[in-house]
Protein backbone atom coordinates (compact mmCIF):
# COMPACT_ATOMS: atom_id res chain seq x y z
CA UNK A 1 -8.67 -28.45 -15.85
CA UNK A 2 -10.99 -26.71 -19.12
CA UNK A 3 -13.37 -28.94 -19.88
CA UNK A 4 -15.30 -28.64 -22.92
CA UNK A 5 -18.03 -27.25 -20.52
CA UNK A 6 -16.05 -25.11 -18.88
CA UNK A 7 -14.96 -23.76 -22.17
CA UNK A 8 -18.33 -22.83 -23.23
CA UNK A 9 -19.02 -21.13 -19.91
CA UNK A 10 -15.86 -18.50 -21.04
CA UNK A 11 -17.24 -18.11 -24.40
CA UNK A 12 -20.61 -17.15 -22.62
CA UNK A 13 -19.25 -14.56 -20.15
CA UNK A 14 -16.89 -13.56 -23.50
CA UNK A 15 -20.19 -13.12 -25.91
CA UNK A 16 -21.85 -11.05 -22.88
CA UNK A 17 -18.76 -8.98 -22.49
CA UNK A 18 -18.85 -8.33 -26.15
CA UNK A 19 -22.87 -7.46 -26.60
CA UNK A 20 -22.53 -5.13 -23.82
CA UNK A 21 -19.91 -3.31 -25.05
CA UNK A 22 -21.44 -3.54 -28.71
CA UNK A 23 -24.93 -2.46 -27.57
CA UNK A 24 -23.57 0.85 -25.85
CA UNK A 25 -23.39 -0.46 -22.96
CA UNK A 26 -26.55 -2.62 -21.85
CA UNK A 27 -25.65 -4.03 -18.87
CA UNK A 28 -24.25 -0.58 -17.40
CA UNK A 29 -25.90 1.11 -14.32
CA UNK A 30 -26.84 0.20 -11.24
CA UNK A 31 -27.35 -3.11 -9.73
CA UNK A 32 -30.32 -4.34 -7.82
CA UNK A 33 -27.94 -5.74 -5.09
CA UNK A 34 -30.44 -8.87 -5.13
CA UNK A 35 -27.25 -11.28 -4.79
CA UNK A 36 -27.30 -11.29 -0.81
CA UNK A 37 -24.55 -13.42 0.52
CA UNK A 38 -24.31 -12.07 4.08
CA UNK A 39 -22.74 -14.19 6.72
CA UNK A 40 -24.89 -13.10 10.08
CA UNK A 41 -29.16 -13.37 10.97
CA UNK A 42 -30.36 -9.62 11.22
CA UNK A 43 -31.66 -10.43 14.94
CA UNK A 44 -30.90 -13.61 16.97
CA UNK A 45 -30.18 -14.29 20.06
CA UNK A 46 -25.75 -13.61 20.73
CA UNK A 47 -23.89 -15.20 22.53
CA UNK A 48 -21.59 -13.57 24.87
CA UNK A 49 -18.42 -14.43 22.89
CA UNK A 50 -20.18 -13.25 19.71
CA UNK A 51 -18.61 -9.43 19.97
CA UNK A 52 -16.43 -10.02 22.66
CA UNK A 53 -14.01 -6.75 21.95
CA UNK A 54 -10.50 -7.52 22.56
CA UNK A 55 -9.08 -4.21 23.92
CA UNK A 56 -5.07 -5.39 24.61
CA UNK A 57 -2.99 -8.17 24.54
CA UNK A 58 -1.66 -10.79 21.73
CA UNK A 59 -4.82 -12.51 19.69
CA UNK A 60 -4.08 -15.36 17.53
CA UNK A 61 -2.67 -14.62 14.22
CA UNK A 62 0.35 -15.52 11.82
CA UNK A 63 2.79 -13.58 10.64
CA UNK A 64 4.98 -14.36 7.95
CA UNK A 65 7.90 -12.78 6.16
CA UNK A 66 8.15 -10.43 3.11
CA UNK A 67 9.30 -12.32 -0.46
CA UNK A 68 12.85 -11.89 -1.03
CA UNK A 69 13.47 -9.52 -3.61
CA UNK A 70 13.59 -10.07 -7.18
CA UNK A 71 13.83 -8.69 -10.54
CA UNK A 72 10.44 -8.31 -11.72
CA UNK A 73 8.96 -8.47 -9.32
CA UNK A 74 6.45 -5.39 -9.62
CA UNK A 75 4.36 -6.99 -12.22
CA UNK A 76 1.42 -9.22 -10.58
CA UNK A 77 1.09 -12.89 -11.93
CA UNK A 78 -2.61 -12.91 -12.87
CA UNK A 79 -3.97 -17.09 -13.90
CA UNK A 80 -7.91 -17.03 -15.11
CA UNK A 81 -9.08 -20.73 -14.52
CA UNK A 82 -12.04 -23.01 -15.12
CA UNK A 83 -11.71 -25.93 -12.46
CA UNK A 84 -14.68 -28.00 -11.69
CA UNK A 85 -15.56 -28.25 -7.59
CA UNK A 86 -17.96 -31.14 -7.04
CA UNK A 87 -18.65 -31.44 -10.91
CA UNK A 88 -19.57 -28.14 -11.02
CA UNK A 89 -17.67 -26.13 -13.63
CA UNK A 90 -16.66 -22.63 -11.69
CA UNK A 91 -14.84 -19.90 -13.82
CA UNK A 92 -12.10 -17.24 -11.85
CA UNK A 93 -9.30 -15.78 -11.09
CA UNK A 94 -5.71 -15.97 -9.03
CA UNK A 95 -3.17 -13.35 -8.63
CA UNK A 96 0.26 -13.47 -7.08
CA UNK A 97 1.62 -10.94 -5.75
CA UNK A 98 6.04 -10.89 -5.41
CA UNK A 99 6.49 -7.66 -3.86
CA UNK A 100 3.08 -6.88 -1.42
CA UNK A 101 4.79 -4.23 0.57
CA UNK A 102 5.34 -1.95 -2.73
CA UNK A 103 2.42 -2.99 -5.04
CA UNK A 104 -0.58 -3.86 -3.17
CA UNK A 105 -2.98 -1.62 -1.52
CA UNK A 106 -6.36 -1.34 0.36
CA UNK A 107 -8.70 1.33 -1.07
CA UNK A 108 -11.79 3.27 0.05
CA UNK A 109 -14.15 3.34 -2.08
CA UNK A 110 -14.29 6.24 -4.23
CA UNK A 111 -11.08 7.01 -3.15
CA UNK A 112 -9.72 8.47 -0.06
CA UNK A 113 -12.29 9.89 2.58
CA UNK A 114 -15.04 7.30 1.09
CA UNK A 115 -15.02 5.11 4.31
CA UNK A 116 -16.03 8.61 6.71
CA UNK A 117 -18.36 9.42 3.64
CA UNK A 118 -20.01 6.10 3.72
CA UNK A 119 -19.57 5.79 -0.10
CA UNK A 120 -19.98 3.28 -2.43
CA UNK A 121 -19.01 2.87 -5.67
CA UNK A 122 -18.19 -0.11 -8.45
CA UNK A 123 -14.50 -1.78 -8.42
CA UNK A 124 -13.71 -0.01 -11.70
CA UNK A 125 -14.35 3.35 -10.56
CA UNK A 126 -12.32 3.00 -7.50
CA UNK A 127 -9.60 1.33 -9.57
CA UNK A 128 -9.14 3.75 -12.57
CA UNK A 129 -8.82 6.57 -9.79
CA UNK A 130 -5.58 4.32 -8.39
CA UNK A 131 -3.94 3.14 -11.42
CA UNK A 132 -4.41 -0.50 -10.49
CA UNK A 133 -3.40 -3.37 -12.73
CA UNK A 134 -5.47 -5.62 -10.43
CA UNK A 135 -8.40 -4.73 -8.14
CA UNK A 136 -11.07 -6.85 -6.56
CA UNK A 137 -13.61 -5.89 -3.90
CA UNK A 138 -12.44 -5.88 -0.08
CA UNK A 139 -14.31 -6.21 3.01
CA UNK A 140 -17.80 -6.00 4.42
CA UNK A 141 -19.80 -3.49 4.64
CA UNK A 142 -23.79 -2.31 5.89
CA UNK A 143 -26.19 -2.63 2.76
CA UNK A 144 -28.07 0.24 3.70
CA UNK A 145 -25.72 2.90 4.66
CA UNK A 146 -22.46 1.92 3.31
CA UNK A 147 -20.59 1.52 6.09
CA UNK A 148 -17.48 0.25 6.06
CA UNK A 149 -17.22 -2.59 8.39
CA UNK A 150 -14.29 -4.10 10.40
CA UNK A 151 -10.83 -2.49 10.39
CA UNK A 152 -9.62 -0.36 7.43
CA UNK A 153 -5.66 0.51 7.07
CA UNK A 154 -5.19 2.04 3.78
CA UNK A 155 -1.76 3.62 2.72
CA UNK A 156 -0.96 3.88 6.49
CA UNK A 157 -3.74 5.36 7.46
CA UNK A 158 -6.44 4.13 10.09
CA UNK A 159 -9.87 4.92 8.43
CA UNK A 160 -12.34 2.18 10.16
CA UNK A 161 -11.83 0.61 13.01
CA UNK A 162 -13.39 -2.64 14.72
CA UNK A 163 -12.84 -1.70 18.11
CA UNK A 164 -11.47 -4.84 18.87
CA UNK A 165 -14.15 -6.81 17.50
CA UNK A 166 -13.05 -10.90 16.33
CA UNK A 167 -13.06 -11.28 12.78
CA UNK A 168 -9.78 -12.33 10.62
CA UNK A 169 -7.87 -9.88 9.21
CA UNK A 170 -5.32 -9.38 6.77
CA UNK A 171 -2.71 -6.78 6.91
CA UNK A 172 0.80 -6.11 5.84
CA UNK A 173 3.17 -4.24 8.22
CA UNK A 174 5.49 -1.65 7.84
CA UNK A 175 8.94 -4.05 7.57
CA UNK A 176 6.77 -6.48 4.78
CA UNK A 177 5.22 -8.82 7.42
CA UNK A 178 2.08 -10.25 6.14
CA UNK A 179 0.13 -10.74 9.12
CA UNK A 180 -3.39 -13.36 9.16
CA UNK A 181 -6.16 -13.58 11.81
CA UNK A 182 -7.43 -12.10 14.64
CA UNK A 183 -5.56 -8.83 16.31
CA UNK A 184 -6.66 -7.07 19.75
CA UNK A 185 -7.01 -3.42 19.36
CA UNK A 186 -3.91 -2.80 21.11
CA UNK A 187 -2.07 -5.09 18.18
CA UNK A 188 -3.75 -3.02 15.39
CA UNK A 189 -2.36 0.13 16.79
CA UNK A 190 0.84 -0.83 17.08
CA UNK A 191 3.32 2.56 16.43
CA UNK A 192 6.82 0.18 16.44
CA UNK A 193 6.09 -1.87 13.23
CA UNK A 194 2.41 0.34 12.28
CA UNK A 195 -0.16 -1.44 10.10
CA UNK A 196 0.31 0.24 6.36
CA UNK A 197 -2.27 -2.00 4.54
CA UNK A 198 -5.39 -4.33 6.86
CA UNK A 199 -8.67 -5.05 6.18
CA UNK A 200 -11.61 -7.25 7.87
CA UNK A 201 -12.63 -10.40 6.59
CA UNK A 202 -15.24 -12.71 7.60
CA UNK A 203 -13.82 -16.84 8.30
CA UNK A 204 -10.42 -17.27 8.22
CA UNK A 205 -9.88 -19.86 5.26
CA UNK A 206 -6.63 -21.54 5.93
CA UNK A 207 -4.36 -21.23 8.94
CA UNK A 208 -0.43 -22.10 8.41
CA UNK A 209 -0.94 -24.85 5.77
CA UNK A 210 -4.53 -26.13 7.18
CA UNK A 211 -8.53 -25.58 6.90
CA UNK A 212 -9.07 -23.37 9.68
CA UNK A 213 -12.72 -23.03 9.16
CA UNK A 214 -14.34 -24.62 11.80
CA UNK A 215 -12.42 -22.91 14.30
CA UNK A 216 -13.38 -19.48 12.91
CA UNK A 217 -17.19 -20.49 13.10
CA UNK A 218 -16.37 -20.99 16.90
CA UNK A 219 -14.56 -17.57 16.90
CA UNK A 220 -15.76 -14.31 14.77
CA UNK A 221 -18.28 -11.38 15.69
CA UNK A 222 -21.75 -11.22 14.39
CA UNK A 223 -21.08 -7.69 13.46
CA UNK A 224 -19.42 -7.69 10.38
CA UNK A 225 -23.05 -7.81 8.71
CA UNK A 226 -26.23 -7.71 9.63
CA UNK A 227 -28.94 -10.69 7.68
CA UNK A 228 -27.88 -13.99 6.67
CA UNK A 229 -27.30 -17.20 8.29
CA UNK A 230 -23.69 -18.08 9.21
CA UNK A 231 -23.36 -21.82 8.16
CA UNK A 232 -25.50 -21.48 5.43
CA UNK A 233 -22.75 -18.67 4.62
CA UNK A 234 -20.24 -21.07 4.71
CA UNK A 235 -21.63 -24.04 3.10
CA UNK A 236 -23.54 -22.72 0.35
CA UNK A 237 -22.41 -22.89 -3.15
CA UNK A 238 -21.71 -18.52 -4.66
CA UNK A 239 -18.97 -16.11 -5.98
CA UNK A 240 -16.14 -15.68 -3.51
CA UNK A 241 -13.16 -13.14 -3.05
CA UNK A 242 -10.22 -14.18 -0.69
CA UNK A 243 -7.23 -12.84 0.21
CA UNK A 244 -3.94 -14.47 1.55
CA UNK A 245 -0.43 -15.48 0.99
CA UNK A 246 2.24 -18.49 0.04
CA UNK A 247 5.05 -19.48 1.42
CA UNK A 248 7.17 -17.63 -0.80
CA UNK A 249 5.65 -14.56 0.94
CA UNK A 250 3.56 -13.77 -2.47
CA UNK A 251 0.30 -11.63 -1.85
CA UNK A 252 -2.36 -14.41 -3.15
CA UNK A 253 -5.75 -12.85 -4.70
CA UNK A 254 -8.59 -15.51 -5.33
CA UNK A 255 -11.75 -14.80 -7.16
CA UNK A 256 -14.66 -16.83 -8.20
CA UNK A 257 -17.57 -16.40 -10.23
CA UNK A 258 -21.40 -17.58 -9.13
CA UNK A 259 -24.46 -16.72 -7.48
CA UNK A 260 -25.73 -18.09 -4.46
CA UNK A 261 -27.35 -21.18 -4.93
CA UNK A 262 -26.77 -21.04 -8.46
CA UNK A 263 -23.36 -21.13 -9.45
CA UNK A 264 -19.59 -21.01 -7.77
CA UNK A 265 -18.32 -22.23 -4.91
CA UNK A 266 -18.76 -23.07 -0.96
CA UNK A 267 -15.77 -21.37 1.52
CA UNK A 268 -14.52 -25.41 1.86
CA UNK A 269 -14.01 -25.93 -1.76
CA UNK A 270 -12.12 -21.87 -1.42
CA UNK A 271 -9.94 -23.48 1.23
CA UNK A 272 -9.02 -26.51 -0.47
CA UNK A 273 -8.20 -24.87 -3.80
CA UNK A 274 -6.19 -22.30 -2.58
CA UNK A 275 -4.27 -24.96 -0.38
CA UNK A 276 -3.31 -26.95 -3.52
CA UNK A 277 -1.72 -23.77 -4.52
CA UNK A 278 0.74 -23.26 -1.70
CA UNK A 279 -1.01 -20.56 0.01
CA UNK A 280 -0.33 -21.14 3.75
CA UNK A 281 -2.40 -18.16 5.42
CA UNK A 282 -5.52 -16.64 3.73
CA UNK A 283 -9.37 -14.91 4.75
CA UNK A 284 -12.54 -14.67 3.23
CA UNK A 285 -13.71 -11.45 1.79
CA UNK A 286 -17.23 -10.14 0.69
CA UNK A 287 -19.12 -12.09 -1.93
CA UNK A 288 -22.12 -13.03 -3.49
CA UNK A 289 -22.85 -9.98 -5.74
CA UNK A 290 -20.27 -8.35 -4.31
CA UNK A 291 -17.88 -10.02 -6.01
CA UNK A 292 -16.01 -8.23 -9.11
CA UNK A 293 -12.60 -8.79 -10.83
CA UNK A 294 -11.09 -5.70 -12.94
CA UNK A 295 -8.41 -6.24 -14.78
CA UNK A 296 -6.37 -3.23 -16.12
CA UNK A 297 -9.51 -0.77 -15.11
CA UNK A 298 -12.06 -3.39 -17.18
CA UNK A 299 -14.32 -5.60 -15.52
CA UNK A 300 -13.21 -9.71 -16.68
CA UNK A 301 -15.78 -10.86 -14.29
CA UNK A 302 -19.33 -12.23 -14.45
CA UNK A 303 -21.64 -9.93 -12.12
CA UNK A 304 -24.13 -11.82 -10.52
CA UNK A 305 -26.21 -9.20 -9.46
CA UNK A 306 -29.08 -7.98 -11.90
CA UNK A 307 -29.48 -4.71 -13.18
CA UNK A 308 -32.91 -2.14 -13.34
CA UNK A 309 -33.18 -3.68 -16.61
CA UNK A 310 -33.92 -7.75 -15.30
CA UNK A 311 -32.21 -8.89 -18.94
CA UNK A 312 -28.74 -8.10 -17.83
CA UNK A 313 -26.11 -7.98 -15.08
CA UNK A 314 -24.22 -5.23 -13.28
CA UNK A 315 -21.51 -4.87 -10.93
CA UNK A 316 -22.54 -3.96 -7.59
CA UNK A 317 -21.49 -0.89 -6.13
CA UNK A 318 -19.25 -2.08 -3.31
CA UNK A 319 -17.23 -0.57 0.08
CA UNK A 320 -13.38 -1.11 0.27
CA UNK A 321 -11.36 -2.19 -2.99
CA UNK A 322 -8.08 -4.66 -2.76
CA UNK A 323 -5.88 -3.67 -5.40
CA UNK A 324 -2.25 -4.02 -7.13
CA UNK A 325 -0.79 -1.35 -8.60
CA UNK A 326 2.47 -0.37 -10.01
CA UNK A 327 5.30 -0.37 -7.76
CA UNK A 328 5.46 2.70 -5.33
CA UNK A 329 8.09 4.34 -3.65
CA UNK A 330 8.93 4.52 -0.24
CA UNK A 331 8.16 7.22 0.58
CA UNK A 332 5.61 7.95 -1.90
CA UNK A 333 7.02 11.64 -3.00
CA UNK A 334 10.85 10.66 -2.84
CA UNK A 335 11.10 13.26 -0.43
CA UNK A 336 10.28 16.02 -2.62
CA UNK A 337 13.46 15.73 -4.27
CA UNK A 338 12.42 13.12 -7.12
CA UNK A 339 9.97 11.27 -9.38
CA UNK A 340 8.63 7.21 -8.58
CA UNK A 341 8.67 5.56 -11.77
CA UNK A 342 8.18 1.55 -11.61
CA UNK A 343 9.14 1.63 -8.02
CA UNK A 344 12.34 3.35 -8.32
CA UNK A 345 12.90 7.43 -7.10
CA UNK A 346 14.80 9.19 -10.09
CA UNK A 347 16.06 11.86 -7.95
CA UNK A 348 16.00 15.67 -9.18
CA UNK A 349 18.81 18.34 -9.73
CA UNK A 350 22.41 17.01 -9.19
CA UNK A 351 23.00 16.50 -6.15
CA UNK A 352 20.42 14.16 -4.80
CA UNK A 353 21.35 10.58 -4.59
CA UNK A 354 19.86 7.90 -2.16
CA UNK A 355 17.10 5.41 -2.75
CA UNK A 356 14.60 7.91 -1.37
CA UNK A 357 16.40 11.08 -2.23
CA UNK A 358 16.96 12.16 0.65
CA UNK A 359 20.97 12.17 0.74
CA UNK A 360 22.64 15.08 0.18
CA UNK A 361 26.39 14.01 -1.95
CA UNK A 362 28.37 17.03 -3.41
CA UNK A 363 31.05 14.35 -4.54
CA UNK A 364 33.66 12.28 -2.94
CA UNK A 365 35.62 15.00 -1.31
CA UNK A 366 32.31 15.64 -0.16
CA UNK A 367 33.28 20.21 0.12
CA UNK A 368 36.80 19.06 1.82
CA UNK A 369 35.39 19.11 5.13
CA UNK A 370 35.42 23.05 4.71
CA UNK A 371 31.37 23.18 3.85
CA UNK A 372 27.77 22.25 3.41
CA UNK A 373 26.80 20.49 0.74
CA UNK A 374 23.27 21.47 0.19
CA UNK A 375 20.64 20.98 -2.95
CA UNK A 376 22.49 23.32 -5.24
CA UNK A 377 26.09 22.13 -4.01
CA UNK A 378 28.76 22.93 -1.46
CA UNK A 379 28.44 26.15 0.27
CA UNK A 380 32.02 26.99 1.81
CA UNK A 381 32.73 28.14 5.50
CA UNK A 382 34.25 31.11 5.49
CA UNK A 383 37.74 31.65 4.37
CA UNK A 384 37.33 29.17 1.76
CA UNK A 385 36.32 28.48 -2.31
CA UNK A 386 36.16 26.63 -5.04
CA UNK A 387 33.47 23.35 -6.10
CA UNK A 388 34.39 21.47 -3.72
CA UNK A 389 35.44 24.23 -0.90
CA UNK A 390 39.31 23.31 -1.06
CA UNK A 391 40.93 26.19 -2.09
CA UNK A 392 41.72 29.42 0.56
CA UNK A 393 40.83 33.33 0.20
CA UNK A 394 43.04 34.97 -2.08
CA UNK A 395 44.81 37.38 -0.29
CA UNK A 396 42.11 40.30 0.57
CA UNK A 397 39.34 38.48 0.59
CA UNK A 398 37.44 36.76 3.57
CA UNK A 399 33.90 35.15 4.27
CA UNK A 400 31.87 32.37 2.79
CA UNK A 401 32.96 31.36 -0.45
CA UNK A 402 35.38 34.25 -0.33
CA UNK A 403 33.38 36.62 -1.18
CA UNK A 404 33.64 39.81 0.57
CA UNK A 405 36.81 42.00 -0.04
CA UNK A 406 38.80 43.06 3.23
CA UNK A 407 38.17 46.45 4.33
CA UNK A 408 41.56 47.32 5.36
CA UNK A 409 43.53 50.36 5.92
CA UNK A 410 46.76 50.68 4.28
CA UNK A 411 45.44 47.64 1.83
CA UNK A 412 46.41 45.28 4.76
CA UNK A 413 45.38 41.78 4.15
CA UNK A 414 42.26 40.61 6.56
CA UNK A 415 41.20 37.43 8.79
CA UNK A 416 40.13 35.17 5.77
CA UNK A 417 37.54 33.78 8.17
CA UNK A 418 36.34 37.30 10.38
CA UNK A 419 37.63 39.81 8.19
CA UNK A 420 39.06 41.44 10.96
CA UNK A 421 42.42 43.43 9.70
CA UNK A 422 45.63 42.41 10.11
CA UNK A 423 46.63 45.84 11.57
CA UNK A 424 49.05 46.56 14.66
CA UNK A 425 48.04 48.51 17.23
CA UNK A 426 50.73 51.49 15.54
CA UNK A 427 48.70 50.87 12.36
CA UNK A 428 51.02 48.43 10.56
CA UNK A 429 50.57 45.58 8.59
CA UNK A 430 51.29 42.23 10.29
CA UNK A 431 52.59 39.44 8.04
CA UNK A 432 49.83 37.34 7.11
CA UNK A 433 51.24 34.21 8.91
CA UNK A 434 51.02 36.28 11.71
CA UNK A 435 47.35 37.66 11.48
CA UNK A 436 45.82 34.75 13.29
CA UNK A 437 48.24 35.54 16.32
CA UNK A 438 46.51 36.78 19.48
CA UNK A 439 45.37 39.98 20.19
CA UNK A 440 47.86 41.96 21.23
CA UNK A 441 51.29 39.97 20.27
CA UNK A 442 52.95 43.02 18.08
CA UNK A 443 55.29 41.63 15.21
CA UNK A 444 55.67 44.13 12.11
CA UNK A 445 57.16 42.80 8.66
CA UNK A 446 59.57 45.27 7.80
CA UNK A 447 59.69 47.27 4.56
């Protein structure tokens, strides 16, 4: 609940919002990244489970059903909160998510190819580029060279991969499936039901209904960064990013303000939050400094890390981006024969119909069974006419669409289908009922 406290903590981060802007942008820049919050000691003796890489076989993880559909259900449900966790008054964020499958995404950073590149760059830039409504940093990733860490499936396609390395992931599968915790490699390649959105987290928060915390401490792979001390990680008080879902099958988006040791909140206090919210499956992401909330491509969080300039704060420039964008179609381009708009294909020219538009429908005779219907309509076997292909030749006239005139002698009427004449072998005309007869039968029509 807003507390009088909490209440002047919004009007703080609102007054710095508002001299930034006002001073030309002050706080704007680069960030001194000086807001470590990294879950792993740089060098320490591992333990052979540490990075023990799962190649094949079925790891432990939940999988859960897509939401039922609804109307509405593009636009994401986005709560700001200031809840106090242990007296402490901690300002955020929590987005809900109806249709995952549709609106949500995992981005590179930059955009696409910034994982290979090693880029980084700040929530809002990679957010503007994608249209998002919602966007919050994603997973881990190396300090010094950018590297994006754990496994990346963005859009459908692979671009970082763990090589079977135990951390808890989050992912959404072709069908809708929202799929938590840890997956062998042979699991993330799956072709049947392929991965179309995952990304690597470190501790897996909650685990059907329950703190799962301890369990991941027992569990995940030093690997996923490289300084920092693990429980301290845990325990100690920062901003956090999470990522997870309810039991409605809503995509659930949790960010917090802080700065470690400062300000915000521990991964149990995460946990026990987002389990008084129905979420029944969820992962930590990166935080500390890391941690940014853009709302509509403008920043609505409190950085943590400092800029050049010591007076102010800027966002750090991060790897991967989770975000929630309008509603896309499946696929993307309707098939080349339409336009997405809110999640819908509005299908082009008249004659393609179909969710995707990529059904052909020339009407309910459908060319009369005496056709192709085809992007500019039916196209009629030969020997017959007409819209819809259900009217014959006129007499001296033959091919598709009747359009070629019968080259006859003595203006004898041809094959409507061949062309071929309806001539005896003594040159005379046969009646037309009689032109399909077989070669050689000789019946004249007499004059």
């Amino acid at each position: 609940m807003a507390t009088p406290t909490g209440r002047g903590l919004l009007f703080l981060v609102a007054l710095l919002g508002f001299l930034g802007a006002a001073s030309g942008g002050l706080g704007a820049g680069a960030s001194r990244d000086d807001d470590l919050l990294l879950p792993y000691p740089r060098a320490r003796a591992r333990l052979a489970r540490d990075c023990t890489r799962v190649r094949s076989g079925s790891r432990e993880h939940e999988s859960w059903p897509p939401p039922a559909a609804s109307p509405g259900a593009g636009s994401p449900s986005v709560r700001a909160f200031v809840s106090h966790f242990g007296g402490r008054p901690v300002a955020g964020h929590l987005t809900r998510v109806a249709a995952p499958l549709r609106t949500f995404s995992v981005l590179e950073p930059g955009g696409s190819g910034g994982c290979s590149e090693r880029r980084r760059a700040t929530v809002e830039e990679t957010a503007r580029s994608a249209g998002c409504r919602v966007a919050q940093n994603g997973g881990f990733f190396r300090m010094n060279t950018g590297e994006c860490l754990g496994n990346v499936v963005s859009d459908g396609r692979r671009v970082s991969s763990s090589g079977g390395l135990q951390n808890a992931q989050f992912g959404i599968r072709r069908d809708g499936t929202l799929v938590t915790g840890y997956l062998s490699e042979e699991e993330v390649l799956d072709t049947e039901n392929p991965f179309v959105q995952l990304l690597s987290g470190v501790v897996w928060l909650i685990r059907n209904g329950s703190i799962y915390i301890n369990e991941s401490q027992a569990t995940e792979c030093d690997e996923t960064q490289e300084t920092g001390s693990f429980s301290k990680f845990i325990n100690v008080m920062s901003a956090r990013t999470a990522v997870g879902h309810d039991r409605k099958g809503q995509l659930v988006l949790f960010h917090a303000d802080g700065q470690t040791e400062q300000r915000g909140v521990n991964l149990w206090e995460v946990a026990e939050f987002l389990l008084k919210l129905d979420v029944v499956n969820a992962i930590n992401l990166d935080g500390g400094g890391s941690a940014t909330f853009v709302l509509n491509g403008t920043l609505a969080s409190y950085p943590s890390d400092h800029c050049q300039d010591n007076m102010w704060r800027c966002p750090r420039h991060v790897s991967t981006v989770v975000c929630v964008h309008a509603p896309s179609c499946q696929p993307p381009d309707c098939s080349g024969h339409g336009t997405c708009v809110e999640g819908r294909c509005v299908c082009t020219g008249h004659f393609w119909r179909g969710s995707a538009c990529s059904e052909l429908d020339c009407g309910p005779s459908n060319c009369s069974g005496h056709g192709l219907c085809t992007e500019t309509g039916c196209h009629c076997d030969a020997g017959w006419m007409g819209s819809n292909c259900s009217e014959a030749c006129p007499l001296g006239w033959h091919g598709p669409g009747c359009q070629r005139p019968c080259q006859c002698e003595h203006q004898c009427p041809c094959d409507p289908q061949t062309g071929n004449c309806s001539v005896s072998r003594v040159k005379q005309c046969l009646r037309p009922p009689e032109a399909t007869q077989k070669a050689g039968e000789l019946s004249f029509f007499t004059r």
